[in-house]
PDB file of N, CA and C in Angstrom:
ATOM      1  N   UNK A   1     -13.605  -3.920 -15.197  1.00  0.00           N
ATOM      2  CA  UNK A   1     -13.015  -5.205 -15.454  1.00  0.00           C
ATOM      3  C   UNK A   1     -13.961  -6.047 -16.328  1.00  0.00           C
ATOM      4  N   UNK A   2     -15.106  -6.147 -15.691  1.00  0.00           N
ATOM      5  CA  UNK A   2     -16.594  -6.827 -16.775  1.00  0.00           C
ATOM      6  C   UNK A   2     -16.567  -6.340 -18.265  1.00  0.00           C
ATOM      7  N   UNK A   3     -16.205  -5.084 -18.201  1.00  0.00           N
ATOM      8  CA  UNK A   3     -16.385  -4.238 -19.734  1.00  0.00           C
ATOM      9  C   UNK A   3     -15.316  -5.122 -20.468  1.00  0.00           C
ATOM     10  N   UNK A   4     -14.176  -5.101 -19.772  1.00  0.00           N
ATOM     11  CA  UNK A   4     -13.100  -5.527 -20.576  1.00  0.00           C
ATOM     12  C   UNK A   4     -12.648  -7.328 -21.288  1.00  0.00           C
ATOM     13  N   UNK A   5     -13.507  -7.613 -20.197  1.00  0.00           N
ATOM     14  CA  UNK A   5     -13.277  -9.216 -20.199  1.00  0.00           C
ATOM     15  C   UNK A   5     -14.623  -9.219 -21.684  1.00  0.00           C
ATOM     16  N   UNK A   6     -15.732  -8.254 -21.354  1.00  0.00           N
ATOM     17  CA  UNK A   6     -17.013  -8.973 -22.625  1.00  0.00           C
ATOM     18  C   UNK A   6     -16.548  -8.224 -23.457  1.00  0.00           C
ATOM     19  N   UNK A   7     -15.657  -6.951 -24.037  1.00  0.00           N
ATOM     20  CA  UNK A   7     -15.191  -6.496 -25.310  1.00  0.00           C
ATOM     21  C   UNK A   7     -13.727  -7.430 -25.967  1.00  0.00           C
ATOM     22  N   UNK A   8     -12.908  -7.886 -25.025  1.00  0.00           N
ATOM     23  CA  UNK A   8     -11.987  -7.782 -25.216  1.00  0.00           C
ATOM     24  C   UNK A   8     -11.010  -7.067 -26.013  1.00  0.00           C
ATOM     25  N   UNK A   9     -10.709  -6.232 -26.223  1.00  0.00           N
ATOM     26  CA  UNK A   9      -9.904  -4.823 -26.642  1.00  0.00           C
ATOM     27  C   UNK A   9      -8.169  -6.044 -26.689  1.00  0.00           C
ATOM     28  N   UNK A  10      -7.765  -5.284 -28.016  1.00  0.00           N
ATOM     29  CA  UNK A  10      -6.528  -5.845 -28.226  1.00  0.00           C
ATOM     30  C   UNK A  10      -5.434  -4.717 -27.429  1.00  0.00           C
ATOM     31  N   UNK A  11      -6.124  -3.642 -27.296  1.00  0.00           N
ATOM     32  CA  UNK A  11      -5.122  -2.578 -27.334  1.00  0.00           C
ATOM     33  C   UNK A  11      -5.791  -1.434 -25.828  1.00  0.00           C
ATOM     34  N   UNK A  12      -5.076  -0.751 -25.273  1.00  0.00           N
ATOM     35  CA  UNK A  12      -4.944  -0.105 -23.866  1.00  0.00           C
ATOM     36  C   UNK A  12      -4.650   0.783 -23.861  1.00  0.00           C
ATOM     37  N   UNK A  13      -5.288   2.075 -24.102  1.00  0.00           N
ATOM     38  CA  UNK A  13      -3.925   3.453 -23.928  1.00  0.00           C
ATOM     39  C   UNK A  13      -4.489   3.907 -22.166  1.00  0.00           C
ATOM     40  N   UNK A  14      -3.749   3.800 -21.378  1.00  0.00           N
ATOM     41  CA  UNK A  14      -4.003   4.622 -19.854  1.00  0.00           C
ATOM     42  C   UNK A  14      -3.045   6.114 -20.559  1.00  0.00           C
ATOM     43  N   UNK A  15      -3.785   7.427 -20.385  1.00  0.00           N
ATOM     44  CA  UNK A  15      -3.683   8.361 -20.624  1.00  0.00           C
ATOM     45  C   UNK A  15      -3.352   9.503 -19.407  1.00  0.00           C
ATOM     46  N   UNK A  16      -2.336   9.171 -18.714  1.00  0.00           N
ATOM     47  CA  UNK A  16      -2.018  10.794 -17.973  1.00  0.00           C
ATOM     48  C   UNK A  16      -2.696  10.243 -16.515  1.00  0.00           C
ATOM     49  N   UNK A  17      -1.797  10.055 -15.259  1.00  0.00           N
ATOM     50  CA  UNK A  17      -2.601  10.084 -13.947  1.00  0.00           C
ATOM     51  C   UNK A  17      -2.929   8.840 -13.526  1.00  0.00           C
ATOM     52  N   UNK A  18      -2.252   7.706 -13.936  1.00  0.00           N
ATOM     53  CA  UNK A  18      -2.410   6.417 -13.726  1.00  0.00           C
ATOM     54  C   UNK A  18      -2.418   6.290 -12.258  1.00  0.00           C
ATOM     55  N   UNK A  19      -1.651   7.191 -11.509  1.00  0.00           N
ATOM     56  CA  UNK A  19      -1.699   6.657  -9.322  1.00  0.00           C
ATOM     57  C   UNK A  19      -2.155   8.443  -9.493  1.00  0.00           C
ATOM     58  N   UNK A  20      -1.756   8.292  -8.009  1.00  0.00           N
ATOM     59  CA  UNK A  20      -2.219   9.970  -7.603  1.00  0.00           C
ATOM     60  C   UNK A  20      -0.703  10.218  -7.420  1.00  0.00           C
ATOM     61  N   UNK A  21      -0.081   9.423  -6.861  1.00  0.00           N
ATOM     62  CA  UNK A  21       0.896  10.359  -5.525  1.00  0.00           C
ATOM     63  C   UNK A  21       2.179   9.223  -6.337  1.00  0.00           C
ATOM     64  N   UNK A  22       2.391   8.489  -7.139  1.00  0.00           N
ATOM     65  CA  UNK A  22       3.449   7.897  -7.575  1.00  0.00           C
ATOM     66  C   UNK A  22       4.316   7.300  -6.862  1.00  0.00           C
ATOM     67  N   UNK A  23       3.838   6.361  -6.128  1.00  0.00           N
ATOM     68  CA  UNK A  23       4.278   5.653  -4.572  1.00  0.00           C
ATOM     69  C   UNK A  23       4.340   4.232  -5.497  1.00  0.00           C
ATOM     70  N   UNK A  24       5.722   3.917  -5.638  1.00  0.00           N
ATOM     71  CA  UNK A  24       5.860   2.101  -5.312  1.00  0.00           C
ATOM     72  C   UNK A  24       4.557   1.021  -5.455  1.00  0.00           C
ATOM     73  N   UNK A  25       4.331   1.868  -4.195  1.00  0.00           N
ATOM     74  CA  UNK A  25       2.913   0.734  -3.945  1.00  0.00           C
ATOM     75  C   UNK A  25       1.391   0.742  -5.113  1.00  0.00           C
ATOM     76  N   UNK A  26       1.287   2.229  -5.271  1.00  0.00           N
ATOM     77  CA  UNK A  26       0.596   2.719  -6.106  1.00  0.00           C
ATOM     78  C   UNK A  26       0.754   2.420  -7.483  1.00  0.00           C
ATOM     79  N   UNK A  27       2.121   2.218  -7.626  1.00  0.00           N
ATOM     80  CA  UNK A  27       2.518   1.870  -9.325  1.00  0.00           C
ATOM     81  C   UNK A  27       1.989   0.381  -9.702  1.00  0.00           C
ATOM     82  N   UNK A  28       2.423  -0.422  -8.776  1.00  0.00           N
ATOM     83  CA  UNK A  28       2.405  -1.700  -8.448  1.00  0.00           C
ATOM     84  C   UNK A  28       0.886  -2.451  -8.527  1.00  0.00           C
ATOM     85  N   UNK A  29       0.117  -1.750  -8.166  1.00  0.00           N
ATOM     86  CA  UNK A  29      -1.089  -1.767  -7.637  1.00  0.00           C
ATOM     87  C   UNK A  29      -2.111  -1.656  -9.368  1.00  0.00           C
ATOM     88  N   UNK A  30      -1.445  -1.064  -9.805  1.00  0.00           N
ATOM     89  CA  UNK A  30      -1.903  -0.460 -11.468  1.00  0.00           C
ATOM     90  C   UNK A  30      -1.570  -1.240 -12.301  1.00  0.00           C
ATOM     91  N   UNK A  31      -0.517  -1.502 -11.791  1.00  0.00           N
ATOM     92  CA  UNK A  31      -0.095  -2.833 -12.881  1.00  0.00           C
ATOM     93  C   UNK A  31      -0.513  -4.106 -12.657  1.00  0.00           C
ATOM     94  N   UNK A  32      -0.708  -4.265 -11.757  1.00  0.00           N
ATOM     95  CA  UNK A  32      -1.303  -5.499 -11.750  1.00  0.00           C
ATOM     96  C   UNK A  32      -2.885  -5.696 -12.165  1.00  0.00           C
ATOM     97  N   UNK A  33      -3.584  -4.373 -11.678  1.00  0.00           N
ATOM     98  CA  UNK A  33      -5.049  -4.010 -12.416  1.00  0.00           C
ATOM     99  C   UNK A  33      -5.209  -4.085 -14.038  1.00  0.00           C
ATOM    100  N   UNK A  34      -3.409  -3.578 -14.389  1.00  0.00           N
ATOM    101  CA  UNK A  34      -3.879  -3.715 -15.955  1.00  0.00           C
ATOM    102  C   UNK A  34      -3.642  -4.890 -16.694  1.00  0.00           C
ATOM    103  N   UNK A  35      -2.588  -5.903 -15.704  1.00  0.00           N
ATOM    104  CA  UNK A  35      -2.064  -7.523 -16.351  1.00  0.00           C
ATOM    105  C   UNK A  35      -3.395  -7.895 -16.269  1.00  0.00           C
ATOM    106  N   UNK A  36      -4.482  -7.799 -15.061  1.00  0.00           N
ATOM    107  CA  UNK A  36      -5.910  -8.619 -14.937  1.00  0.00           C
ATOM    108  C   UNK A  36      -6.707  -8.119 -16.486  1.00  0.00           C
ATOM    109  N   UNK A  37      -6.023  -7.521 -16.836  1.00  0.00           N
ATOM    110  CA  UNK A  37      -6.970  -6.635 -17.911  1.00  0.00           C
ATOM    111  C   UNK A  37      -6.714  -7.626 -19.546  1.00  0.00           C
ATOM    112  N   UNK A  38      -5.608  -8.049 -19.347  1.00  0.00           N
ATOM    113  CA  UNK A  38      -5.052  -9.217 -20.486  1.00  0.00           C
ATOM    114  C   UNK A  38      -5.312  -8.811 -22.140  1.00  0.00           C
ATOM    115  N   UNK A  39      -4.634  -7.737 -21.783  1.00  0.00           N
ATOM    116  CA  UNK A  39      -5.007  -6.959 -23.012  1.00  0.00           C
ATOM    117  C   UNK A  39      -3.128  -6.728 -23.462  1.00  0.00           C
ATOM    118  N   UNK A  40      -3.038  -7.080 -25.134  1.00  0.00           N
ATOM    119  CA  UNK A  40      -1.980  -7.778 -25.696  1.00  0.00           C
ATOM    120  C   UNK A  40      -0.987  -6.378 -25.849  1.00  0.00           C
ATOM    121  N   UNK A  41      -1.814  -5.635 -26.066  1.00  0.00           N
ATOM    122  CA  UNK A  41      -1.064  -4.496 -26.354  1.00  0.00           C
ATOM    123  C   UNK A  41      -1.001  -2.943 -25.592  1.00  0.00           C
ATOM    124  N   UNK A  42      -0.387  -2.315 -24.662  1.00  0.00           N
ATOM    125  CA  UNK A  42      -0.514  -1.585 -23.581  1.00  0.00           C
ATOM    126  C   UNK A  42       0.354   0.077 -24.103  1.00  0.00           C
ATOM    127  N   UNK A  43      -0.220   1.275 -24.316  1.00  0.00           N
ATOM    128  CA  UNK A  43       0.453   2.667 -24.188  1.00  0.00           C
ATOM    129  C   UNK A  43       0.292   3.375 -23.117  1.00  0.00           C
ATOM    130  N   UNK A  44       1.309   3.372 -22.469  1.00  0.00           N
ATOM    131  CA  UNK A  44       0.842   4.561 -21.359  1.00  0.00           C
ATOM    132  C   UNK A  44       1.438   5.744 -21.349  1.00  0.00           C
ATOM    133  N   UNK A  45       0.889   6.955 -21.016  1.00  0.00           N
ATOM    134  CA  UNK A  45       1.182   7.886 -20.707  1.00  0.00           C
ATOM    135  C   UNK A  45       1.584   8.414 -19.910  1.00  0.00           C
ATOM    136  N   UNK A  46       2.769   8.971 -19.313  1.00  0.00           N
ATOM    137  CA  UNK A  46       2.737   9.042 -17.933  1.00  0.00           C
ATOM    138  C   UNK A  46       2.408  10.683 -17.689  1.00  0.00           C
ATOM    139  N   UNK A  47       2.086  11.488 -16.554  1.00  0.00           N
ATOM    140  CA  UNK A  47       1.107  12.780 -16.409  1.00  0.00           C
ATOM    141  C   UNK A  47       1.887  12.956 -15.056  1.00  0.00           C
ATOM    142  N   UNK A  48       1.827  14.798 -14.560  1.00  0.00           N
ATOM    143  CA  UNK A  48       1.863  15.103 -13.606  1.00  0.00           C
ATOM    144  C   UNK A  48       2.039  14.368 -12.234  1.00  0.00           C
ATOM    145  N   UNK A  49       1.112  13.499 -12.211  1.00  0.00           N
ATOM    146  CA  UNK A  49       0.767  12.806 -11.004  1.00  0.00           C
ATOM    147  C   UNK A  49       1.719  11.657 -10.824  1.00  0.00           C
ATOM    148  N   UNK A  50       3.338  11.303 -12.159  1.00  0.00           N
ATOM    149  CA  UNK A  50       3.936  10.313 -11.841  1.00  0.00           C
ATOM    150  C   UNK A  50       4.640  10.559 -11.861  1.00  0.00           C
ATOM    151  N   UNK A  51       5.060  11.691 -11.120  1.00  0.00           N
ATOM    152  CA  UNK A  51       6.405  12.482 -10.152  1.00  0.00           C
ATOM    153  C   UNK A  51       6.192  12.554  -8.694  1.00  0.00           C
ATOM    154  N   UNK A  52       7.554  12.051  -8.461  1.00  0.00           N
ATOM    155  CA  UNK A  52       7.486  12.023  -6.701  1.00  0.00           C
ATOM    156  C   UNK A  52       6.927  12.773  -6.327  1.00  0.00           C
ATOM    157  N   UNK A  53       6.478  13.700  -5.212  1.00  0.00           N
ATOM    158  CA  UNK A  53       5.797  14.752  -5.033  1.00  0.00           C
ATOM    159  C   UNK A  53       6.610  15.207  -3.782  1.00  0.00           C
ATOM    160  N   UNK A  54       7.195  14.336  -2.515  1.00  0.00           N
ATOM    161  CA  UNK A  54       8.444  14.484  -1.236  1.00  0.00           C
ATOM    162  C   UNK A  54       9.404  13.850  -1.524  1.00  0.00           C
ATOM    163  N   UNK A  55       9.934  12.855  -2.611  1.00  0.00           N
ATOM    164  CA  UNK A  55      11.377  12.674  -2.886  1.00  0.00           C
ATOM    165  C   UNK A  55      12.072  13.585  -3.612  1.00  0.00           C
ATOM    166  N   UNK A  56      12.502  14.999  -3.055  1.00  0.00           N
ATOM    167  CA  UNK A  56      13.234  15.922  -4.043  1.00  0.00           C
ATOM    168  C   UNK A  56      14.094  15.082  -4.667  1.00  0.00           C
ATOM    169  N   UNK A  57      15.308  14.604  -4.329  1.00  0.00           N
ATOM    170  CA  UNK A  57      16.376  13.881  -5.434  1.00  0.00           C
ATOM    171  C   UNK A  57      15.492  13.165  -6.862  1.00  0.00           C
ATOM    172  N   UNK A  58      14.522  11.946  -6.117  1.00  0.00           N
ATOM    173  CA  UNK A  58      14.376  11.910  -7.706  1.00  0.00           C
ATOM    174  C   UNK A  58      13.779  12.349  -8.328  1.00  0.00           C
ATOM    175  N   UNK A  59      12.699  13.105  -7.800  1.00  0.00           N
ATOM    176  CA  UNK A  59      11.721  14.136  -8.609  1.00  0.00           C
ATOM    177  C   UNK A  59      13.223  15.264  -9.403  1.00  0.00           C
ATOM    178  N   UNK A  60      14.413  15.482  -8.920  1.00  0.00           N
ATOM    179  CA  UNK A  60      14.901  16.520  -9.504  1.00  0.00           C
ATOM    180  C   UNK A  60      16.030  15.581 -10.754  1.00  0.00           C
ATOM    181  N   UNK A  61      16.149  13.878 -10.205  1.00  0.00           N
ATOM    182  CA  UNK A  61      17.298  13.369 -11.275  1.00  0.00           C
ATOM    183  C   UNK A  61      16.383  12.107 -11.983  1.00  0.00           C
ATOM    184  N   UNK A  62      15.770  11.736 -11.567  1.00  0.00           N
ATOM    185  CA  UNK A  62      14.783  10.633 -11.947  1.00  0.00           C
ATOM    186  C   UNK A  62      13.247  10.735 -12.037  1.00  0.00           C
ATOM    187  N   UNK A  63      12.911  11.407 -12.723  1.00  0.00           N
ATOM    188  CA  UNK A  63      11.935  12.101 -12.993  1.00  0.00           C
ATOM    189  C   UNK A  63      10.771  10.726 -12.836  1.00  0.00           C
ATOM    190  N   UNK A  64      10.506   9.951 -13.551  1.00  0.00           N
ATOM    191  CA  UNK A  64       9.502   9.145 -13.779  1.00  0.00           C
ATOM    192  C   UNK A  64      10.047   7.073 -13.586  1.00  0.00           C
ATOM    193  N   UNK A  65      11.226   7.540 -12.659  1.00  0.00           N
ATOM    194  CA  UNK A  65      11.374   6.296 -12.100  1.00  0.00           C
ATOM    195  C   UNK A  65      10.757   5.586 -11.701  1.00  0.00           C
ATOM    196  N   UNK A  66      10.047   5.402 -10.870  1.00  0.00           N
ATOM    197  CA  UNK A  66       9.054   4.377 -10.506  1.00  0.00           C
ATOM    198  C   UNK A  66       7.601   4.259 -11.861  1.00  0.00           C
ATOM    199  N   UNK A  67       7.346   4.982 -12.588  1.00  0.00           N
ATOM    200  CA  UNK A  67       6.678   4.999 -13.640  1.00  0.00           C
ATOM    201  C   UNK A  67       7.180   3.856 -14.294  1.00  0.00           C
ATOM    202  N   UNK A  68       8.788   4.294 -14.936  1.00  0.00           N
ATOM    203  CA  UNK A  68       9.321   3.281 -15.612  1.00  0.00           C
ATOM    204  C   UNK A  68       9.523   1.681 -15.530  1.00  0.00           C
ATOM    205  N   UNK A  69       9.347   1.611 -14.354  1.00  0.00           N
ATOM    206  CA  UNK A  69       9.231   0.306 -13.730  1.00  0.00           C
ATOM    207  C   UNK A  69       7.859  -0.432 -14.009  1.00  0.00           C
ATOM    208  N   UNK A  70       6.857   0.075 -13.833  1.00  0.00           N
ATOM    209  CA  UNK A  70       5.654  -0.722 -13.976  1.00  0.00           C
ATOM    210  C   UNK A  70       5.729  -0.584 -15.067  1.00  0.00           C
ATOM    211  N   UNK A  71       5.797   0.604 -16.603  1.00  0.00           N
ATOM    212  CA  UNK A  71       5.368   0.595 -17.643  1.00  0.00           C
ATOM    213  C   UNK A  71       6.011   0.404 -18.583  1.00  0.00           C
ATOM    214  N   UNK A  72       7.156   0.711 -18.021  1.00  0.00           N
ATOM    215  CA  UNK A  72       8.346   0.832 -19.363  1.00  0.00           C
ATOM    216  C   UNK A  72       8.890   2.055 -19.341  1.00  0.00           C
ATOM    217  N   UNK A  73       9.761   2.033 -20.547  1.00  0.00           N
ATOM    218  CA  UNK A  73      10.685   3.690 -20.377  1.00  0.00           C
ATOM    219  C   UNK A  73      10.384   4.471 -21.503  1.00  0.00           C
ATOM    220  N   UNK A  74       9.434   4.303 -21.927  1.00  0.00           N
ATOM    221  CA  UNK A  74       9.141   4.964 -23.041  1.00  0.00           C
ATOM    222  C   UNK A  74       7.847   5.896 -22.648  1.00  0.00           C
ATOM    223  N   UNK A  75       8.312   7.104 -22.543  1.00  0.00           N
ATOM    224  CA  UNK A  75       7.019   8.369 -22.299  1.00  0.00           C
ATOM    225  C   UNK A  75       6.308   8.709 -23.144  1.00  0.00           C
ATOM    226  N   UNK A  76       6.826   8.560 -24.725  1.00  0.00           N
ATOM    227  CA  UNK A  76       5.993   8.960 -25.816  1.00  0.00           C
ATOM    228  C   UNK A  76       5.631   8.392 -26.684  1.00  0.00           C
ATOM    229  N   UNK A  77       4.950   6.961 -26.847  1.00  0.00           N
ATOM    230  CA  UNK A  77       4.807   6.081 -27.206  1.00  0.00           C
ATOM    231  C   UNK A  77       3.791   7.088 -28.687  1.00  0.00           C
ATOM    232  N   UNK A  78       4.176   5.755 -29.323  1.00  0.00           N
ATOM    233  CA  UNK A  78       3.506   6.179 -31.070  1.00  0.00           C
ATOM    234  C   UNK A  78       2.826   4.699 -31.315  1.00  0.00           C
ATOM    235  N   UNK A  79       1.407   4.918 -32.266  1.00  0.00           N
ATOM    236  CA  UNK A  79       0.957   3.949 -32.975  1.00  0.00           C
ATOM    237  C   UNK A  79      -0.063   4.489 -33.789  1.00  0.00           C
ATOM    238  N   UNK A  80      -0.017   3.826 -34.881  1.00  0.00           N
ATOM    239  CA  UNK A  80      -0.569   4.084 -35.894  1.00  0.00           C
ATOM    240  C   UNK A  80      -1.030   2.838 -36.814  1.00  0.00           C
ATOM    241  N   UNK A  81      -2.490   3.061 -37.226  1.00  0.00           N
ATOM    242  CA  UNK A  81      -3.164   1.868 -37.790  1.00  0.00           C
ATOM    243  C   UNK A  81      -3.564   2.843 -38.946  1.00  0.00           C
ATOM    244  N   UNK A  82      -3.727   1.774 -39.769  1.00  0.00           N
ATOM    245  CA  UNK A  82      -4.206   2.244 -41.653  1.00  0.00           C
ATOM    246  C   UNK A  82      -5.475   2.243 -41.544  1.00  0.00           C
ATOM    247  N   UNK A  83      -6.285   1.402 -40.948  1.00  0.00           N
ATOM    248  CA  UNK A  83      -7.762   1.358 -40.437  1.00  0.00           C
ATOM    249  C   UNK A  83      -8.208   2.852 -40.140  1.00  0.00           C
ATOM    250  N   UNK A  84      -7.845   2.989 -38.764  1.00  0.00           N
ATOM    251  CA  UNK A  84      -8.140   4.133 -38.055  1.00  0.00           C
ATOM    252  C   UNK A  84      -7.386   5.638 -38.959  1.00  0.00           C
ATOM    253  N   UNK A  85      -6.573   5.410 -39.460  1.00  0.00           N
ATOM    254  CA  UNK A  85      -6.158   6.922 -40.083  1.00  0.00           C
ATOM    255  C   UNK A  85      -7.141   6.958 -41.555  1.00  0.00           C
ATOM    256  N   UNK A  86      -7.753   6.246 -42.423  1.00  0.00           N
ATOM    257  CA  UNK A  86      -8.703   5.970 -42.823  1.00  0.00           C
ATOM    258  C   UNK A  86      -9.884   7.250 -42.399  1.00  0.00           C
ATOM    259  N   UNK A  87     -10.330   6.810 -41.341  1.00  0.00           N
ATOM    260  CA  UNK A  87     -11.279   7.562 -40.577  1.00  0.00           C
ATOM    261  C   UNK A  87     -11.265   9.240 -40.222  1.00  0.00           C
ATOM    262  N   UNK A  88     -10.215   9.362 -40.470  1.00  0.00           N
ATOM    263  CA  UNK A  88      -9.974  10.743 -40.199  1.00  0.00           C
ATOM    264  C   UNK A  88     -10.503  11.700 -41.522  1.00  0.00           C
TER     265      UNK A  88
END
């Protein structure tokens, strides 16, 4: 949290594994860690770990429901800067 408040970073990618077990509470819990984070621009990834793991139904029809809720519905988020492709 210290790192983030003395860099301030415009931008956030959480990459794959954001909870363990993809519980409500757990989603909830992340998101609010990352609003404290006050960072303008947010990608997340969602990974293995943000599938029900004992709700067969939605693990089999709603795959990343509760994901979608804290982060959004977008799994494959894209961005691209002229800066950074530069660098390559």
């Amino acid at each position: 949290m210290r790192l983030a408040q003395a860099l301030l970073p415009d931008r956030l990618l959480l990459s794959c594994d954001i909870t363990q077990r993809a519980t409500t509470a757990r989603f909830t819990a992340a998101r609010v860690f990352v609003r404290r984070l006050q960072v303008s621009h947010l990608m997340a990834l969602p990974g293995n770990h943000h599938i029900p793991l004992w709700h067969l139904p939605q693990r089999l029809l709603r795959l990343y429901a509760r994901y979608s809720v804290a982060f959004g519905s977008t799994l494959e988020p894209g961005f691209e800067n002229e800066e950074l492709l530069h660098l390559l």
